[in-house]
N, C-alpha and C. Protein backbone atom coordinates (compact mmCIF):
# COMPACT_ATOMS: atom_id res chain seq x y z
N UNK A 1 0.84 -1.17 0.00
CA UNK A 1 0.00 0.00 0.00
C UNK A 1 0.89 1.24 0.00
N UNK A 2 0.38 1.85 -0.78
CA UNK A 2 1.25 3.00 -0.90
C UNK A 2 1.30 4.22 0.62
N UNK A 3 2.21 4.82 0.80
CA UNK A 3 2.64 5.19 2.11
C UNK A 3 1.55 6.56 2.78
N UNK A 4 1.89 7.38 0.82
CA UNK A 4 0.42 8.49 0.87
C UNK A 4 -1.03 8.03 1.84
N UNK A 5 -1.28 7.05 0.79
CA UNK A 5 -2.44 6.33 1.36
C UNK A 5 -3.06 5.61 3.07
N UNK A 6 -2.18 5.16 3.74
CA UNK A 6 -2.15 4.89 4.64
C UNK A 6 -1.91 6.41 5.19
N UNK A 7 -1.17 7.51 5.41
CA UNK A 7 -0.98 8.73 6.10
C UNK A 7 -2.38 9.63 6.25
N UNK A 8 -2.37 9.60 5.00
CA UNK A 8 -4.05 9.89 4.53
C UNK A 8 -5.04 8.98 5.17
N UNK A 9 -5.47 8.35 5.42
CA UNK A 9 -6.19 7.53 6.41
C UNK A 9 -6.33 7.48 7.77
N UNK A 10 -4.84 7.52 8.11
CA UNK A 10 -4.85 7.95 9.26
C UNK A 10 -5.40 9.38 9.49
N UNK A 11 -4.75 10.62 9.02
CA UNK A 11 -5.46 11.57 9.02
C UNK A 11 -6.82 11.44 9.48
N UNK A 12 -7.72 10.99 8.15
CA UNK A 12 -9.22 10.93 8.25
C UNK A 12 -9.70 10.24 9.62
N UNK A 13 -8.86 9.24 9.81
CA UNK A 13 -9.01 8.46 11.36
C UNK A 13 -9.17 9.52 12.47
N UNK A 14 -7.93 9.91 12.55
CA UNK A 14 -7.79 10.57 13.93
C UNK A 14 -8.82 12.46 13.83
N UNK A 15 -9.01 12.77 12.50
CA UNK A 15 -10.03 13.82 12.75
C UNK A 15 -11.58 13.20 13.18
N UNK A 16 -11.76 12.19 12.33
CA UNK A 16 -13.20 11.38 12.67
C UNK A 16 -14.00 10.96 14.17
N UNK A 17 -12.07 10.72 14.99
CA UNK A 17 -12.31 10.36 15.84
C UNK A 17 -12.57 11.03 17.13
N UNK A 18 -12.36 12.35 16.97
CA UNK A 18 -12.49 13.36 18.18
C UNK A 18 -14.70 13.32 17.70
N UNK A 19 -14.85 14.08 17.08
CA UNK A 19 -16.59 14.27 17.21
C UNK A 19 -16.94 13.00 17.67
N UNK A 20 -16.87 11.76 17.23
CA UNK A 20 -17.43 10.40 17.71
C UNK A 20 -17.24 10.34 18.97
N UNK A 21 -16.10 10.24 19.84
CA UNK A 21 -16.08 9.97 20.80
C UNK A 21 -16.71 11.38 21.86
N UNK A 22 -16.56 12.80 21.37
CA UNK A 22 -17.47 13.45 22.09
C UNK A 22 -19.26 13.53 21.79
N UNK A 23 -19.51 12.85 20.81
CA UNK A 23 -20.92 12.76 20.68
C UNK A 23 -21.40 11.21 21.65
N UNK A 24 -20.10 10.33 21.61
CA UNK A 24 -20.92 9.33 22.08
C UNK A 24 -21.16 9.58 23.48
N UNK A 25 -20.23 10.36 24.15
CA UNK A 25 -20.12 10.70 25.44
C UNK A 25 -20.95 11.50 26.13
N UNK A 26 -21.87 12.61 25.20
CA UNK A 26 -22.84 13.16 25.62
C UNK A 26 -23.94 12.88 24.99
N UNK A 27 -24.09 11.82 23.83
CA UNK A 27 -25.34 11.49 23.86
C UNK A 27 -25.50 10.00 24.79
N UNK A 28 -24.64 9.44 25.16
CA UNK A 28 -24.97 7.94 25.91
C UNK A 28 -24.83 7.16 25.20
N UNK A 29 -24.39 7.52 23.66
CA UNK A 29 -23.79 6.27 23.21
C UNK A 29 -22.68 5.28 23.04
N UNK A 30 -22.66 4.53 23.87
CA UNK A 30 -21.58 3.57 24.37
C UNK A 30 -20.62 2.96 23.03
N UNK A 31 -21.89 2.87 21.80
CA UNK A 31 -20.96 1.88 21.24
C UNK A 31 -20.02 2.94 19.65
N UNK A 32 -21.29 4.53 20.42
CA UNK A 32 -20.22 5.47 18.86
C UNK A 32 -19.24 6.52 19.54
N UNK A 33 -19.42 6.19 21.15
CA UNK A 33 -17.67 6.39 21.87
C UNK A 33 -16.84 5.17 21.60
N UNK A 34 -16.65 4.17 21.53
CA UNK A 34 -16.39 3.01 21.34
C UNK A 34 -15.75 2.87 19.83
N UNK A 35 -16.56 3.31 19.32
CA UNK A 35 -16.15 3.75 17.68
C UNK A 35 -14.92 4.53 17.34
N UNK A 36 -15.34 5.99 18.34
CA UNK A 36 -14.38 6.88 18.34
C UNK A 36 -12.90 6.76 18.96
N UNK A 37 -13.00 5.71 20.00
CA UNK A 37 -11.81 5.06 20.27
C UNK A 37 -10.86 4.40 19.65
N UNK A 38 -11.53 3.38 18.48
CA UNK A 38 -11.34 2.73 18.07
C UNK A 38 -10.28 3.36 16.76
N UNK A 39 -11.06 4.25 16.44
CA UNK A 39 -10.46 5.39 15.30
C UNK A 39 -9.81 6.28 15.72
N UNK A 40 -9.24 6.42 17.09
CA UNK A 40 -7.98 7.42 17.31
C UNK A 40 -6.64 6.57 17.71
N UNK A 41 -7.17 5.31 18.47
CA UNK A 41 -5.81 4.33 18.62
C UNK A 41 -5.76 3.57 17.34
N UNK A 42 -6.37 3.25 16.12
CA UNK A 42 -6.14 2.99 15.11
C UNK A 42 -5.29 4.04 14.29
N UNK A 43 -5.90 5.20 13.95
CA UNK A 43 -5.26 6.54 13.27
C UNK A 43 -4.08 6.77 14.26
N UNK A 44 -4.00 6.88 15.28
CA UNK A 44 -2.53 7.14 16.12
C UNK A 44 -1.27 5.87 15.38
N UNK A 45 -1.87 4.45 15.20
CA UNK A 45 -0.98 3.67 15.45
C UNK A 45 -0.66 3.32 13.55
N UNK A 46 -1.46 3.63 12.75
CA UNK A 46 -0.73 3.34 11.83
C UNK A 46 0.24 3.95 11.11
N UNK A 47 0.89 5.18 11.69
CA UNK A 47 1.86 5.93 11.48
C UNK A 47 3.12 4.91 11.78
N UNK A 48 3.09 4.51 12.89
CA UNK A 48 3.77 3.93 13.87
C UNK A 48 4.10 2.66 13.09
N UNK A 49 3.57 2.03 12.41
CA UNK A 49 3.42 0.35 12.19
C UNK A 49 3.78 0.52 10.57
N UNK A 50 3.41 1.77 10.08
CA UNK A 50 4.27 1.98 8.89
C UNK A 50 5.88 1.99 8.81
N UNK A 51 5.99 2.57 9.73
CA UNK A 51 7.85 2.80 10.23
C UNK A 51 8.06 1.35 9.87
N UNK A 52 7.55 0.24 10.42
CA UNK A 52 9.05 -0.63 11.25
C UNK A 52 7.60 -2.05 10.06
N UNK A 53 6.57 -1.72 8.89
CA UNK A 53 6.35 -3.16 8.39
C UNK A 53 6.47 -2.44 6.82
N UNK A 54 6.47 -3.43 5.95
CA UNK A 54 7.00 -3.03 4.83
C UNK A 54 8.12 -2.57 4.36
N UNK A 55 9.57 -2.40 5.35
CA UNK A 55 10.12 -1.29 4.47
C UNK A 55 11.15 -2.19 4.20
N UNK A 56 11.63 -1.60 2.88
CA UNK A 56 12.78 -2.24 2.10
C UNK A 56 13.87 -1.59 2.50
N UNK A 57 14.95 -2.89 2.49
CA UNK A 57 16.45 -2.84 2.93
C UNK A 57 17.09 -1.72 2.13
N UNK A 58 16.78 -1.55 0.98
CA UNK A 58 17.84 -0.43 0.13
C UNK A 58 17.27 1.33 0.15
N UNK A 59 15.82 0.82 0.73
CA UNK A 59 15.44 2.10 0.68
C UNK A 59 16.24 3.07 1.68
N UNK A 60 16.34 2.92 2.58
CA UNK A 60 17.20 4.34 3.22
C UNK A 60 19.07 4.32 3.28
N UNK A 61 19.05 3.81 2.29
CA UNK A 61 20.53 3.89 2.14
C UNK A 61 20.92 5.28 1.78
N UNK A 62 22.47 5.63 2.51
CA UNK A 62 22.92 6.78 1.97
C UNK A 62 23.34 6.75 0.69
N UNK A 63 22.98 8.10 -0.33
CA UNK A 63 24.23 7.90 -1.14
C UNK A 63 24.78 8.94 -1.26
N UNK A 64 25.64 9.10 -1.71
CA UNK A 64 26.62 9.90 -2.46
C UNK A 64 26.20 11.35 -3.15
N UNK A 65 26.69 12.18 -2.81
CA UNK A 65 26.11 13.76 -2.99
C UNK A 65 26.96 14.16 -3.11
N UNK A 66 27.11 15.25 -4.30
CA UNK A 66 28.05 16.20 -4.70
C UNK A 66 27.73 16.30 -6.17
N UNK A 67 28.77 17.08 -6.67
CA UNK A 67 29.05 17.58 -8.43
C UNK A 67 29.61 16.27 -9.12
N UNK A 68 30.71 15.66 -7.92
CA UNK A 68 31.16 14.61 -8.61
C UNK A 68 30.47 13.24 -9.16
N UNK A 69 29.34 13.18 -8.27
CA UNK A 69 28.63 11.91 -8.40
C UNK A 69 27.42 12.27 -9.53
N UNK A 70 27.13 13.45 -9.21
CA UNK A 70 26.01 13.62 -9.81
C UNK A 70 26.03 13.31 -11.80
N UNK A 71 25.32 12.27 -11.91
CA UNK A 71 25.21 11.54 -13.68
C UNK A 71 24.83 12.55 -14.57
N UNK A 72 24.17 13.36 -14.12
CA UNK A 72 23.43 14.56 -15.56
C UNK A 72 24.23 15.53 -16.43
N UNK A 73 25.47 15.20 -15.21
CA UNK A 73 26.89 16.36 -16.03
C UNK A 73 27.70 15.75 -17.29
């Protein structure tokens, strides 16, 4: 899954999840606080779980910077 996509989700998660959990809380609804929970420790944690699943070995390699390296010259 692309990385956009998941960030973006989360986003939508963790804004979704503040009104839910204050509507469920003052209307008495147990299970759309419950909801709203659900969607802020979800949206909190897939930032987190992106870091350290999926990522490829070559991707954060250093390289080489300067005039000298640079191919377009």
């Amino acid at each position: 899954m692309n990385k956009l996509i998941v960030l973006s989700v989360s986003l939508v998660l963790l804004i979704a999840a503040f009104p839910l959990i204050s509507m469920g809380s003052t209307g008495g609804s147990t299970a759309l606080w419950l909801l709203g929970l659900a969607a802020l420790v979800l949206g909190g944690m897939l930032p987190v779980l992106l870091r350290f699943v999926g990522q490829k070995a070559t991707e954060d390699k250093p390289r080489a910077a300067g005039m000298e390296y640079d191919e377009r010259i």
